[in-house]
ModelCIF file with pLDDT and N, C-alpha, C, O atoms, coordinates in Angstrom:
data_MODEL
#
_entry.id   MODEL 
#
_entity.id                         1 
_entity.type                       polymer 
_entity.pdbx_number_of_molecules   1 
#
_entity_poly.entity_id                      1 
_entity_poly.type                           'polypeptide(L)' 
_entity_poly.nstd_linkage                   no 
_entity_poly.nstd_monomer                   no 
_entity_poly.pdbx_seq_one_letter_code       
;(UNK)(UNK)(UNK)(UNK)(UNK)(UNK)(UNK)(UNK)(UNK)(UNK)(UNK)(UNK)(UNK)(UNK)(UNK)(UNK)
(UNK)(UNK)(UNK)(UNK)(UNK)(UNK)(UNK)(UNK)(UNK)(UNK)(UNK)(UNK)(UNK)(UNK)(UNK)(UNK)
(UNK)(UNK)(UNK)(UNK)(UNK)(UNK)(UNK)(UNK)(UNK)(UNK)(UNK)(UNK)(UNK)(UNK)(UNK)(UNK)
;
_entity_poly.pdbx_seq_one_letter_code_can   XXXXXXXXXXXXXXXXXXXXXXXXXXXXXXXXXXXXXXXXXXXXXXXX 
_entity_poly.pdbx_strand_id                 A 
#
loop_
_entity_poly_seq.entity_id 
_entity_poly_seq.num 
_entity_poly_seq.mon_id 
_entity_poly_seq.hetero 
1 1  UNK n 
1 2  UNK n 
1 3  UNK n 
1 4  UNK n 
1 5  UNK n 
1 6  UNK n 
1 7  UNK n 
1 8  UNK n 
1 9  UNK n 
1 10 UNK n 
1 11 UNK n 
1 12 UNK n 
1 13 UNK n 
1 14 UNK n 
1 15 UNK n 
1 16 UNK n 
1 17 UNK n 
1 18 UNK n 
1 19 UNK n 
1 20 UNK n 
1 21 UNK n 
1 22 UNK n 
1 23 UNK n 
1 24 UNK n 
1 25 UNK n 
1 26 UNK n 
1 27 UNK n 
1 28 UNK n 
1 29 UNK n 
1 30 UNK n 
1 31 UNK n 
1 32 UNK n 
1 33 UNK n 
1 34 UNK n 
1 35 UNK n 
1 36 UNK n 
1 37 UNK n 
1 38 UNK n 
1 39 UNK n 
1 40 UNK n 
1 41 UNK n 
1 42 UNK n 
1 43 UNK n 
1 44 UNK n 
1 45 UNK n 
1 46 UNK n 
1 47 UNK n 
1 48 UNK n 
#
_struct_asym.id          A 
_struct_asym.entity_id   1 
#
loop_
_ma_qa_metric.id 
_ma_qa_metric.mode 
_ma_qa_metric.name 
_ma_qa_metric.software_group_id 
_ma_qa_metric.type 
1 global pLDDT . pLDDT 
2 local  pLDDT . pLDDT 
#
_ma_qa_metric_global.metric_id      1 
_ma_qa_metric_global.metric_value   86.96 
_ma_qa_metric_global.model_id       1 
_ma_qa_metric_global.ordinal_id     1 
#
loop_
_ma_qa_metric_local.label_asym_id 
_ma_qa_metric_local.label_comp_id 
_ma_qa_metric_local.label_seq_id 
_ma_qa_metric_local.metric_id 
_ma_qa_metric_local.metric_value 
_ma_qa_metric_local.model_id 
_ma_qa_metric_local.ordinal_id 
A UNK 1  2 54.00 1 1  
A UNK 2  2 63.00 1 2  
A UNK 3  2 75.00 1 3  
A UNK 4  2 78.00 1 4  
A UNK 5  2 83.00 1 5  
A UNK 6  2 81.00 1 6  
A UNK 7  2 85.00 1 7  
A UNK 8  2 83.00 1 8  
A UNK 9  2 90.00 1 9  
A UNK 10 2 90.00 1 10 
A UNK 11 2 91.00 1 11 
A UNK 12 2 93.00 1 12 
A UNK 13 2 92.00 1 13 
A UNK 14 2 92.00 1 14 
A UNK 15 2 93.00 1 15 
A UNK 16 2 94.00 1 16 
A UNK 17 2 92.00 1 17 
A UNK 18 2 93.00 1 18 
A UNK 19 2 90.00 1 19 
A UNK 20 2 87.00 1 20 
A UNK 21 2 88.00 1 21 
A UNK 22 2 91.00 1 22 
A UNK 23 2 89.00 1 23 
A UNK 24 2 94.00 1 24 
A UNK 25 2 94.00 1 25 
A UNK 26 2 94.00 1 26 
A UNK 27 2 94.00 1 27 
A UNK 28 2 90.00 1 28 
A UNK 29 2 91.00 1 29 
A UNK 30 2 87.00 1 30 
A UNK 31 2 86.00 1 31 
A UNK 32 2 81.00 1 32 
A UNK 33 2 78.00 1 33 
A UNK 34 2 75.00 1 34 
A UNK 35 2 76.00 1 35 
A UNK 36 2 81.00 1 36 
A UNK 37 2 84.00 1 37 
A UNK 38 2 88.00 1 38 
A UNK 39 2 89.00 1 39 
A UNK 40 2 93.00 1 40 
A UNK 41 2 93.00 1 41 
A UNK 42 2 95.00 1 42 
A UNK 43 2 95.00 1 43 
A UNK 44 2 94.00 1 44 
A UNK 45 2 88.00 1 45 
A UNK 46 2 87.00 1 46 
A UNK 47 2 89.00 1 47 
A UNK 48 2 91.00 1 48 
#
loop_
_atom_site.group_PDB 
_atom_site.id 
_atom_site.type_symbol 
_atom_site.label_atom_id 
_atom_site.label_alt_id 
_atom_site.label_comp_id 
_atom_site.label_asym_id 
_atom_site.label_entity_id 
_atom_site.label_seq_id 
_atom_site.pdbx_PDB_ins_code 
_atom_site.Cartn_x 
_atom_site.Cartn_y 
_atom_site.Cartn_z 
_atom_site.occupancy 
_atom_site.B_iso_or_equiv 
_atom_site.pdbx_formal_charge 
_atom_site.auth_seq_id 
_atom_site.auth_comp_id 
_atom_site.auth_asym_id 
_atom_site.auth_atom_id 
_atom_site.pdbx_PDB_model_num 
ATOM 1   N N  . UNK A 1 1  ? 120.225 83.300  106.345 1.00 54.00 ? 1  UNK A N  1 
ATOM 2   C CA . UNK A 1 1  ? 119.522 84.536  106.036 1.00 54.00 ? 1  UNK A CA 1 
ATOM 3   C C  . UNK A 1 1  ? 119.157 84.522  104.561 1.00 54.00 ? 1  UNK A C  1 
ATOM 4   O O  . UNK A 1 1  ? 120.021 84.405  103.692 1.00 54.00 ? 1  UNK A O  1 
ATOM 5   N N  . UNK A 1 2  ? 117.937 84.637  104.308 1.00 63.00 ? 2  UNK A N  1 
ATOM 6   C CA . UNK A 1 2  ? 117.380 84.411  102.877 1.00 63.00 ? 2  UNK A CA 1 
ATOM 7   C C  . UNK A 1 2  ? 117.640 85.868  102.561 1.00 63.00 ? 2  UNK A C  1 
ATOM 8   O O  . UNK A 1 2  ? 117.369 86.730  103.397 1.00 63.00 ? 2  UNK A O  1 
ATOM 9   N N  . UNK A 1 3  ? 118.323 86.271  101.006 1.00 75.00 ? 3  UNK A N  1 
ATOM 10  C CA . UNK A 1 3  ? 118.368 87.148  100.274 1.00 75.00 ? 3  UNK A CA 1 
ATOM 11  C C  . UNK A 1 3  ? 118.264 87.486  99.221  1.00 75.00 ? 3  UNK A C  1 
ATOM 12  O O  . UNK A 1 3  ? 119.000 87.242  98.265  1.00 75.00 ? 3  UNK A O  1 
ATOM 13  N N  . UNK A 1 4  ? 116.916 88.364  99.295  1.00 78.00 ? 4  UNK A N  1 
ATOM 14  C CA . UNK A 1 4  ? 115.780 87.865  97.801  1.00 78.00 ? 4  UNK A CA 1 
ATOM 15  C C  . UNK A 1 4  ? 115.662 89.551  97.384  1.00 78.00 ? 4  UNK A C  1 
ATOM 16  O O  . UNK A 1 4  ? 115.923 90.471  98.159  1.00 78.00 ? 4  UNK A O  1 
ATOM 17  N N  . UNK A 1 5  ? 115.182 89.705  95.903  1.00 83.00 ? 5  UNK A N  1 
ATOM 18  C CA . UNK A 1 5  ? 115.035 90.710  95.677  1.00 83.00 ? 5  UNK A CA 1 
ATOM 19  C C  . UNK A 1 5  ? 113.914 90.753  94.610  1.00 83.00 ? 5  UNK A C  1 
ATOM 20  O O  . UNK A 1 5  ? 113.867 90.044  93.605  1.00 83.00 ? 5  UNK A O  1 
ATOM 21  N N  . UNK A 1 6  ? 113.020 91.696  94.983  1.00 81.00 ? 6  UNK A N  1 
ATOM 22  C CA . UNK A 1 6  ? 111.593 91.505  94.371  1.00 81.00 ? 6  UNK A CA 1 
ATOM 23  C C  . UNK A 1 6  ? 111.342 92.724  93.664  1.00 81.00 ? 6  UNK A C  1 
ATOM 24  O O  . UNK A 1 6  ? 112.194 93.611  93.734  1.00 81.00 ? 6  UNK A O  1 
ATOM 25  N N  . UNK A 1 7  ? 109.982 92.955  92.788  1.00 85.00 ? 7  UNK A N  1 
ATOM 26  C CA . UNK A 1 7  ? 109.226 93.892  92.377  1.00 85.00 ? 7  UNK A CA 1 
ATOM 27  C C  . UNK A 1 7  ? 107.867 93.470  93.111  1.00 85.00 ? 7  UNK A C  1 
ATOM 28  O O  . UNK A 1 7  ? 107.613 92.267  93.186  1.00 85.00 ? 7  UNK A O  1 
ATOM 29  N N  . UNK A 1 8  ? 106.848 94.553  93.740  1.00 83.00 ? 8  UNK A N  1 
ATOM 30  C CA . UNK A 1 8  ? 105.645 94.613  94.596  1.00 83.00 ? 8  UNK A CA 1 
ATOM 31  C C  . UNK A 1 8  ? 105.101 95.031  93.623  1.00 83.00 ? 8  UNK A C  1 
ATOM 32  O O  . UNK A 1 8  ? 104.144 94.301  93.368  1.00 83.00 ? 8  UNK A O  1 
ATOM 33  N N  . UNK A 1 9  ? 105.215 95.991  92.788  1.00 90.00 ? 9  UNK A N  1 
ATOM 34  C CA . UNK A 1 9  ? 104.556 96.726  91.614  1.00 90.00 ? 9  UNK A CA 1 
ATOM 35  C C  . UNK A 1 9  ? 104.763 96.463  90.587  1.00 90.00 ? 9  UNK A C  1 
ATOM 36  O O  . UNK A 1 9  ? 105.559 97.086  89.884  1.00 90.00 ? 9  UNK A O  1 
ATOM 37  N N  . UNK A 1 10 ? 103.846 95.075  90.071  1.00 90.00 ? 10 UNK A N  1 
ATOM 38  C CA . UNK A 1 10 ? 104.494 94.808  88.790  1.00 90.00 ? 10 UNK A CA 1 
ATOM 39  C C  . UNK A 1 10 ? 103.762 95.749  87.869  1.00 90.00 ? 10 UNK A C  1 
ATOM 40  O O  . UNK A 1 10 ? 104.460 96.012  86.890  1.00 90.00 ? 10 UNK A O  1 
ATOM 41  N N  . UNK A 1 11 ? 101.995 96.644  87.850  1.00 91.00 ? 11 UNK A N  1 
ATOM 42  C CA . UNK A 1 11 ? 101.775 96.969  86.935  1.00 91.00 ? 11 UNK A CA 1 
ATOM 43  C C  . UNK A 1 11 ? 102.532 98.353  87.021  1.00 91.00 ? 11 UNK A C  1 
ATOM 44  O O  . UNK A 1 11 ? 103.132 98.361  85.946  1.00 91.00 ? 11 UNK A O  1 
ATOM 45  N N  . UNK A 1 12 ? 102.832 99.438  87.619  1.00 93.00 ? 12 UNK A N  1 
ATOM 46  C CA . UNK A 1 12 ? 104.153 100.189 87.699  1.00 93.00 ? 12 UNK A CA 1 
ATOM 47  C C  . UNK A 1 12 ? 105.227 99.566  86.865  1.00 93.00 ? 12 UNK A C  1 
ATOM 48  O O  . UNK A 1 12 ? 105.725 100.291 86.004  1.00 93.00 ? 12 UNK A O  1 
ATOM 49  N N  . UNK A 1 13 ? 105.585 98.563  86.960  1.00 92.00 ? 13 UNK A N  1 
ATOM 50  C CA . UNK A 1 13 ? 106.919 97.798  86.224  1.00 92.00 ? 13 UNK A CA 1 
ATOM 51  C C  . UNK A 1 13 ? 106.733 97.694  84.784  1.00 92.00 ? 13 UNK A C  1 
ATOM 52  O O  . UNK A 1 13 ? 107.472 98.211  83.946  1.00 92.00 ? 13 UNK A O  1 
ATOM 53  N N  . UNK A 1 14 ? 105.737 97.021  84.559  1.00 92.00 ? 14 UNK A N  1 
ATOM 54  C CA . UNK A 1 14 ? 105.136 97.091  83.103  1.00 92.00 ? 14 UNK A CA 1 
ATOM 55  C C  . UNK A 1 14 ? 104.873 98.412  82.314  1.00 92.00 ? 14 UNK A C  1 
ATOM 56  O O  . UNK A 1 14 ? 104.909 98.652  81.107  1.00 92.00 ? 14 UNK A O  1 
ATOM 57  N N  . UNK A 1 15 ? 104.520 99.404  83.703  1.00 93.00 ? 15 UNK A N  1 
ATOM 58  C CA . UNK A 1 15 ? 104.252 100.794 82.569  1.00 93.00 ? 15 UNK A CA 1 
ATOM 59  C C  . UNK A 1 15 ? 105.788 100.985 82.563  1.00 93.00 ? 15 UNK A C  1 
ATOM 60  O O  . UNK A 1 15 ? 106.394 100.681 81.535  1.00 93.00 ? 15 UNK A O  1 
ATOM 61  N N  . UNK A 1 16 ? 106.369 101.398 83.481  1.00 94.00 ? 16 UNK A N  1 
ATOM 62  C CA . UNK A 1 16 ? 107.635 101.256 82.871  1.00 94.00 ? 16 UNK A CA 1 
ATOM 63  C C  . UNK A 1 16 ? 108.453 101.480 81.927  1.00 94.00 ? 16 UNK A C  1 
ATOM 64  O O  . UNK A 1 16 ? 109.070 102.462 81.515  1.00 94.00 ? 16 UNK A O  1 
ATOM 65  N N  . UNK A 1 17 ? 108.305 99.818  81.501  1.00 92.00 ? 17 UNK A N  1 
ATOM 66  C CA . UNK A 1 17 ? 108.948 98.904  80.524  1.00 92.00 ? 17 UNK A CA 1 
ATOM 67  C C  . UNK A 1 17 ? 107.662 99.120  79.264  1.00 92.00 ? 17 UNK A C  1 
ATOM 68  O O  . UNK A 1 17 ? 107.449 98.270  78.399  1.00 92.00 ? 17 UNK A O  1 
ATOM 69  N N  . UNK A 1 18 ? 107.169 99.958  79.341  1.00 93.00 ? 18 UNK A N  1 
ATOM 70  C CA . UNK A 1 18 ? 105.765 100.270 78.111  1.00 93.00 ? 18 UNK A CA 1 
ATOM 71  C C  . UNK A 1 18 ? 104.987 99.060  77.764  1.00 93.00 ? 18 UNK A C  1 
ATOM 72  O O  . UNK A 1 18 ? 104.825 98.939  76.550  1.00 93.00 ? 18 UNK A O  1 
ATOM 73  N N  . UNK A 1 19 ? 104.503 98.206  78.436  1.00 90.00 ? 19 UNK A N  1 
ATOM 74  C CA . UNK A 1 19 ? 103.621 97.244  78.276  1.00 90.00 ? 19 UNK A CA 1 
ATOM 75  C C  . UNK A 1 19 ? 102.451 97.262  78.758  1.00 90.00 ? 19 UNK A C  1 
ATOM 76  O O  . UNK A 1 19 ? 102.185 97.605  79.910  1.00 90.00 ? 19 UNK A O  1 
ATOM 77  N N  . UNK A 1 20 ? 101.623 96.878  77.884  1.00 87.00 ? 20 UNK A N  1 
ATOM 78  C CA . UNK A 1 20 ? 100.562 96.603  77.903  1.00 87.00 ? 20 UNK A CA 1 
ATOM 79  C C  . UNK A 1 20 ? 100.063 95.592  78.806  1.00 87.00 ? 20 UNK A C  1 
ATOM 80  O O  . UNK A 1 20 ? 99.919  94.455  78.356  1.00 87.00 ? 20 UNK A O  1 
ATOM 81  N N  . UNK A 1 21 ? 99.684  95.912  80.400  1.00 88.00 ? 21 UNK A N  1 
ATOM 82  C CA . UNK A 1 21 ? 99.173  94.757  81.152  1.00 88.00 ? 21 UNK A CA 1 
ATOM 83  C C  . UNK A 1 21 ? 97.993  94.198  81.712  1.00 88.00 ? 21 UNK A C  1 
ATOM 84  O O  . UNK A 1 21 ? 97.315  94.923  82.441  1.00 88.00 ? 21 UNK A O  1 
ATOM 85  N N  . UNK A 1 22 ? 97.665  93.127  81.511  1.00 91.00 ? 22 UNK A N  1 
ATOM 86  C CA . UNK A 1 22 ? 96.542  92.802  81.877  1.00 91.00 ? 22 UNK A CA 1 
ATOM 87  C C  . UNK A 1 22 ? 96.870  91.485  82.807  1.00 91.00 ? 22 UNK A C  1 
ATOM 88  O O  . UNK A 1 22 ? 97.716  90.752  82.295  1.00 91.00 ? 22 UNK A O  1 
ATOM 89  N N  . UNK A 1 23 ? 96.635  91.285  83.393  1.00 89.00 ? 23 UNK A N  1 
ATOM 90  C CA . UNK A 1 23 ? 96.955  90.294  84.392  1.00 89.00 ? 23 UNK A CA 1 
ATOM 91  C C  . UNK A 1 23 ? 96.655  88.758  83.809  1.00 89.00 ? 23 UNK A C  1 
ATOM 92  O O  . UNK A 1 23 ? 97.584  87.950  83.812  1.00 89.00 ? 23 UNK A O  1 
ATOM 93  N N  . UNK A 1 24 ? 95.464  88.408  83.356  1.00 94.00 ? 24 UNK A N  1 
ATOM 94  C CA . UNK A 1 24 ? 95.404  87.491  82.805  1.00 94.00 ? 24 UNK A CA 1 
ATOM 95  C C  . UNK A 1 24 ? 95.781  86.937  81.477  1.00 94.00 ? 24 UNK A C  1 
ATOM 96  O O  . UNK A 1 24 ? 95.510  85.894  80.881  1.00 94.00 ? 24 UNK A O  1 
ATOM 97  N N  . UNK A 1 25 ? 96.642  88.202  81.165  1.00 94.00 ? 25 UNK A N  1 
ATOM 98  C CA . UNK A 1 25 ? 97.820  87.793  79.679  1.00 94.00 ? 25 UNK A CA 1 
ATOM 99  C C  . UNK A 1 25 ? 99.132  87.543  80.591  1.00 94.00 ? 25 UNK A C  1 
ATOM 100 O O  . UNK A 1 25 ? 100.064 88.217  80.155  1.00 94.00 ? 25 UNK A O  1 
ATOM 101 N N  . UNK A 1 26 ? 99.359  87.055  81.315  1.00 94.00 ? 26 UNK A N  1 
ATOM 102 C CA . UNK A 1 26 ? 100.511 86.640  82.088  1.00 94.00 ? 26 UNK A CA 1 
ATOM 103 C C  . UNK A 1 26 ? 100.615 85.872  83.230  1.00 94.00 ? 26 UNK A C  1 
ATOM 104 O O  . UNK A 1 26 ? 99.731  85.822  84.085  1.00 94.00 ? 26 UNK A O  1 
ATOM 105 N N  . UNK A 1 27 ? 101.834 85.171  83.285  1.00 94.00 ? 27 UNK A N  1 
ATOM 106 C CA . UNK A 1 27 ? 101.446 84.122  84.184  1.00 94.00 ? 27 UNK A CA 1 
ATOM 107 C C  . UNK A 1 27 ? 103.089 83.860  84.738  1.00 94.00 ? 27 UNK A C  1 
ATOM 108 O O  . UNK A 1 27 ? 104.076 83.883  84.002  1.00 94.00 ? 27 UNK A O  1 
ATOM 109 N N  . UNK A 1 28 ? 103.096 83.620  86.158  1.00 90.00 ? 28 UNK A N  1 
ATOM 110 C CA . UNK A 1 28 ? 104.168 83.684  87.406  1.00 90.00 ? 28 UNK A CA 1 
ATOM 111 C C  . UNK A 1 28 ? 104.929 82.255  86.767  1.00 90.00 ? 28 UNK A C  1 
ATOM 112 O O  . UNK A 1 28 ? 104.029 81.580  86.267  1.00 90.00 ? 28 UNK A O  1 
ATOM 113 N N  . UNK A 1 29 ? 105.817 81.795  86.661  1.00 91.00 ? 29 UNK A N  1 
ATOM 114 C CA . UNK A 1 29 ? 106.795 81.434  86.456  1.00 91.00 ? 29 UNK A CA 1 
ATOM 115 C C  . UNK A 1 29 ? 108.011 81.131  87.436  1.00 91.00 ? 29 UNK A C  1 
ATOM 116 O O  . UNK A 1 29 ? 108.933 81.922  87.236  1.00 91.00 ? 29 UNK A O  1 
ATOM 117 N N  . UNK A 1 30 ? 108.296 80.105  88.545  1.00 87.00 ? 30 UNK A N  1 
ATOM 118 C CA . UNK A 1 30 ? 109.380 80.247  89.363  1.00 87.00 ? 30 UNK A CA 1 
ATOM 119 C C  . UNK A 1 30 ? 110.662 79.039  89.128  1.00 87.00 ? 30 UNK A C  1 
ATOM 120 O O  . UNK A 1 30 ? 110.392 77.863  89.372  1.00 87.00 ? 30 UNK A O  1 
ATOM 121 N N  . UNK A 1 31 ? 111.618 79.305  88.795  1.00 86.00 ? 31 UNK A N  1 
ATOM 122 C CA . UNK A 1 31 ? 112.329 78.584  89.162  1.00 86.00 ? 31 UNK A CA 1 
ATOM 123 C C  . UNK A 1 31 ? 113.497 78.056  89.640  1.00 86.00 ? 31 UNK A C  1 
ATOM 124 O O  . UNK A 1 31 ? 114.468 78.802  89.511  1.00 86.00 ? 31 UNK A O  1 
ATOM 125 N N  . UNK A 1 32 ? 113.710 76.919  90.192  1.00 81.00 ? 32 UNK A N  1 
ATOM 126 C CA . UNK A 1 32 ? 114.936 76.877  91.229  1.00 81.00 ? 32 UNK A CA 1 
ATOM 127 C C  . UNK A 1 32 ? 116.081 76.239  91.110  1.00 81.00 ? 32 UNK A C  1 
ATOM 128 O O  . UNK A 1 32 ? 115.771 75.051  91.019  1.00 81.00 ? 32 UNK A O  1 
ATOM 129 N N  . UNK A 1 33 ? 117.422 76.359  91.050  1.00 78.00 ? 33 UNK A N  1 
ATOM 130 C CA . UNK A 1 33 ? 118.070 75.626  90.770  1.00 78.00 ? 33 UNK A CA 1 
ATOM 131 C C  . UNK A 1 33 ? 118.720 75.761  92.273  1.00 78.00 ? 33 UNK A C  1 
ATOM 132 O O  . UNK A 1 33 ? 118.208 76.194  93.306  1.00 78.00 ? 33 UNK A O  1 
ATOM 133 N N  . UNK A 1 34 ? 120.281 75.136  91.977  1.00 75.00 ? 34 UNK A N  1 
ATOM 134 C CA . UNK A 1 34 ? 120.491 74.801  93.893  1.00 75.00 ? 34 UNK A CA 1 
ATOM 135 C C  . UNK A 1 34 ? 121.713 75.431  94.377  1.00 75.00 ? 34 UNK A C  1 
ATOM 136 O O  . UNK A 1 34 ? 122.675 75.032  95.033  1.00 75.00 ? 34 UNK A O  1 
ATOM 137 N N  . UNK A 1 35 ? 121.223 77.035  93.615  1.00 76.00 ? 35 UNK A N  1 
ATOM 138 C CA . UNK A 1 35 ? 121.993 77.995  93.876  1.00 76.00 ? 35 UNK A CA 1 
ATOM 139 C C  . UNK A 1 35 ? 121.110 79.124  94.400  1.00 76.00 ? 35 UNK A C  1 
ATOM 140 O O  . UNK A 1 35 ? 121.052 79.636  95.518  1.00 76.00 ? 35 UNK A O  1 
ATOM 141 N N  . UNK A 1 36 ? 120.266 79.429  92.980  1.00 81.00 ? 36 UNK A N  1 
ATOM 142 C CA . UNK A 1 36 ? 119.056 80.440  93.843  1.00 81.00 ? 36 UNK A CA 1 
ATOM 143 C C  . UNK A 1 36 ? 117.415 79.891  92.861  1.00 81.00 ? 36 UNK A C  1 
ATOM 144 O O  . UNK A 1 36 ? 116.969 78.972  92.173  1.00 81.00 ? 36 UNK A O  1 
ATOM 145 N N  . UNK A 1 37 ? 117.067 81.178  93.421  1.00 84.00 ? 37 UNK A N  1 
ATOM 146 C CA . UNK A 1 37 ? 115.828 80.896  92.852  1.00 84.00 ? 37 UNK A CA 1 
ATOM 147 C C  . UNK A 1 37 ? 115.132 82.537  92.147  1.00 84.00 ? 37 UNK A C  1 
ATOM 148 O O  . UNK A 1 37 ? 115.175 83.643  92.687  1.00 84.00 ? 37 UNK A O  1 
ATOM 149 N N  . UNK A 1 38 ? 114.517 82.158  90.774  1.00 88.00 ? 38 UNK A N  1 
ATOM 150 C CA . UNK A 1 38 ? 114.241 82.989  90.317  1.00 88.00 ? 38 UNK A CA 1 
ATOM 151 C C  . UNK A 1 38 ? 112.583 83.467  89.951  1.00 88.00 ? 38 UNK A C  1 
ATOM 152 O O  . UNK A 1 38 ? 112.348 82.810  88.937  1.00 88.00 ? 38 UNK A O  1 
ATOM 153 N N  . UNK A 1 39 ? 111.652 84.070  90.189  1.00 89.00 ? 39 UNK A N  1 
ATOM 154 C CA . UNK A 1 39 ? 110.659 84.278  89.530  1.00 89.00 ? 39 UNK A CA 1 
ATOM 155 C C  . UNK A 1 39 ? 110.528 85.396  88.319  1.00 89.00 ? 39 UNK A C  1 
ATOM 156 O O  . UNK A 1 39 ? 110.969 86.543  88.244  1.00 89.00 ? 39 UNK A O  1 
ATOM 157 N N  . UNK A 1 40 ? 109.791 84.647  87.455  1.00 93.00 ? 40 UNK A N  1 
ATOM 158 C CA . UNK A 1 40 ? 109.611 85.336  85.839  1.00 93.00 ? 40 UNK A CA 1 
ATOM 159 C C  . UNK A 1 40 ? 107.731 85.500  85.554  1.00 93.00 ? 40 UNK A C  1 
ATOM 160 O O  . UNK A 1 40 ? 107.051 84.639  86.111  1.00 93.00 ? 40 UNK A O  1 
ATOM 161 N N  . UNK A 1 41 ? 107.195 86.273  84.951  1.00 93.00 ? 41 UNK A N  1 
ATOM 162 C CA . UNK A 1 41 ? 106.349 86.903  84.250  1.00 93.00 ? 41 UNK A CA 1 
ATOM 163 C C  . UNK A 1 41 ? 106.345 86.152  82.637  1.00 93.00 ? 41 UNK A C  1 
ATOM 164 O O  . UNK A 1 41 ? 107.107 86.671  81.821  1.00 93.00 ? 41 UNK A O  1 
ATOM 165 N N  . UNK A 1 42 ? 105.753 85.305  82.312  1.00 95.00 ? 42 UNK A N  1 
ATOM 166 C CA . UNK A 1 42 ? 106.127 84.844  80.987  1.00 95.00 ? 42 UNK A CA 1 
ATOM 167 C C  . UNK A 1 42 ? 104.496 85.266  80.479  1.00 95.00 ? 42 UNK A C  1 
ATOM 168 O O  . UNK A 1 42 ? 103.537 84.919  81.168  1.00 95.00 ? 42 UNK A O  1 
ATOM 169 N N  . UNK A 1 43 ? 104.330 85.999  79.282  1.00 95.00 ? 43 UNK A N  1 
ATOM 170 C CA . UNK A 1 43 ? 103.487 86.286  78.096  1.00 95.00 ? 43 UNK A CA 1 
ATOM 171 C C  . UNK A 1 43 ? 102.731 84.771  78.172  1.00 95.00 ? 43 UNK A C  1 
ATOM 172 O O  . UNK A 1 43 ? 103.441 83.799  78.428  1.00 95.00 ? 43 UNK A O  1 
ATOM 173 N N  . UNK A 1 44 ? 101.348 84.595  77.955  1.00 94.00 ? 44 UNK A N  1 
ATOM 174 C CA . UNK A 1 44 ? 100.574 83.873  77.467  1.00 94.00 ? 44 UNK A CA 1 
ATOM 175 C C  . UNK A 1 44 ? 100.507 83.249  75.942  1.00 94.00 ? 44 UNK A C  1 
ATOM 176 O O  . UNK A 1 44 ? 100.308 82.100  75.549  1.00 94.00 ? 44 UNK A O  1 
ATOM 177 N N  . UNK A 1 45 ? 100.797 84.684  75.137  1.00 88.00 ? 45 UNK A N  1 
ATOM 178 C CA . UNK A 1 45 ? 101.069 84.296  73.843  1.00 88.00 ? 45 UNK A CA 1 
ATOM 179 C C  . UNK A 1 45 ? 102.283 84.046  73.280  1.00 88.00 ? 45 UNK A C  1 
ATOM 180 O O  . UNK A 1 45 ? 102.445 83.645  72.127  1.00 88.00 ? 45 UNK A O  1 
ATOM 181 N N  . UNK A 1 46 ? 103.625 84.407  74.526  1.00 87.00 ? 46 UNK A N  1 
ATOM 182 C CA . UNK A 1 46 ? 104.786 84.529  73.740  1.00 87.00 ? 46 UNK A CA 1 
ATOM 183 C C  . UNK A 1 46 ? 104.971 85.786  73.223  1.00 87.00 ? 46 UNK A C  1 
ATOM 184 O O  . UNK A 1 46 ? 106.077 86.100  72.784  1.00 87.00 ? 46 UNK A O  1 
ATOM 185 N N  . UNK A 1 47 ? 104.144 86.471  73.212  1.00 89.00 ? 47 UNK A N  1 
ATOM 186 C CA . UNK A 1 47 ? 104.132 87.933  72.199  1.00 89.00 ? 47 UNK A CA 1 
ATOM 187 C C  . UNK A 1 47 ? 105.595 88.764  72.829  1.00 89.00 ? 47 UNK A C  1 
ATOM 188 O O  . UNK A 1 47 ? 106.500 89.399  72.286  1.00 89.00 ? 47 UNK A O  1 
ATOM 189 N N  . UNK A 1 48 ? 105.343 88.461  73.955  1.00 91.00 ? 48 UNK A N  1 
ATOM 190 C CA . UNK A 1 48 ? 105.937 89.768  74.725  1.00 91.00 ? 48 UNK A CA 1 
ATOM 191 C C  . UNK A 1 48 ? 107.389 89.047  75.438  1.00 91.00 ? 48 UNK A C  1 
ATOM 192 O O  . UNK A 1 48 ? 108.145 89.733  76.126  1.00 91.00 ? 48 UNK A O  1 
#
């Protein structure tokens, strides 16, 4: 049984967290080690 836990609303998430979002200042990020697996949102510039 896979047990995962997500956000559907990331620009909700971003207002949030008070950020400024634009979709193409950010970019999906997944990764897995051989326990679980994680996805991340990483800044384009680093800024954020």
């Amino acid at each position: 049984i896979l047990q995962m836990t997500y956000c559907d609303d990331v620009s909700g998430l971003m207002k949030a967290l008070n950020f400024k979002y634009e979709s193409q200042n950010w970019r999906l990020f997944i990764d897995g080690s051989k326990y679980s697996l994680k996805g991340v949102l990483l800044h384009n510039g680093n800024t954020m």
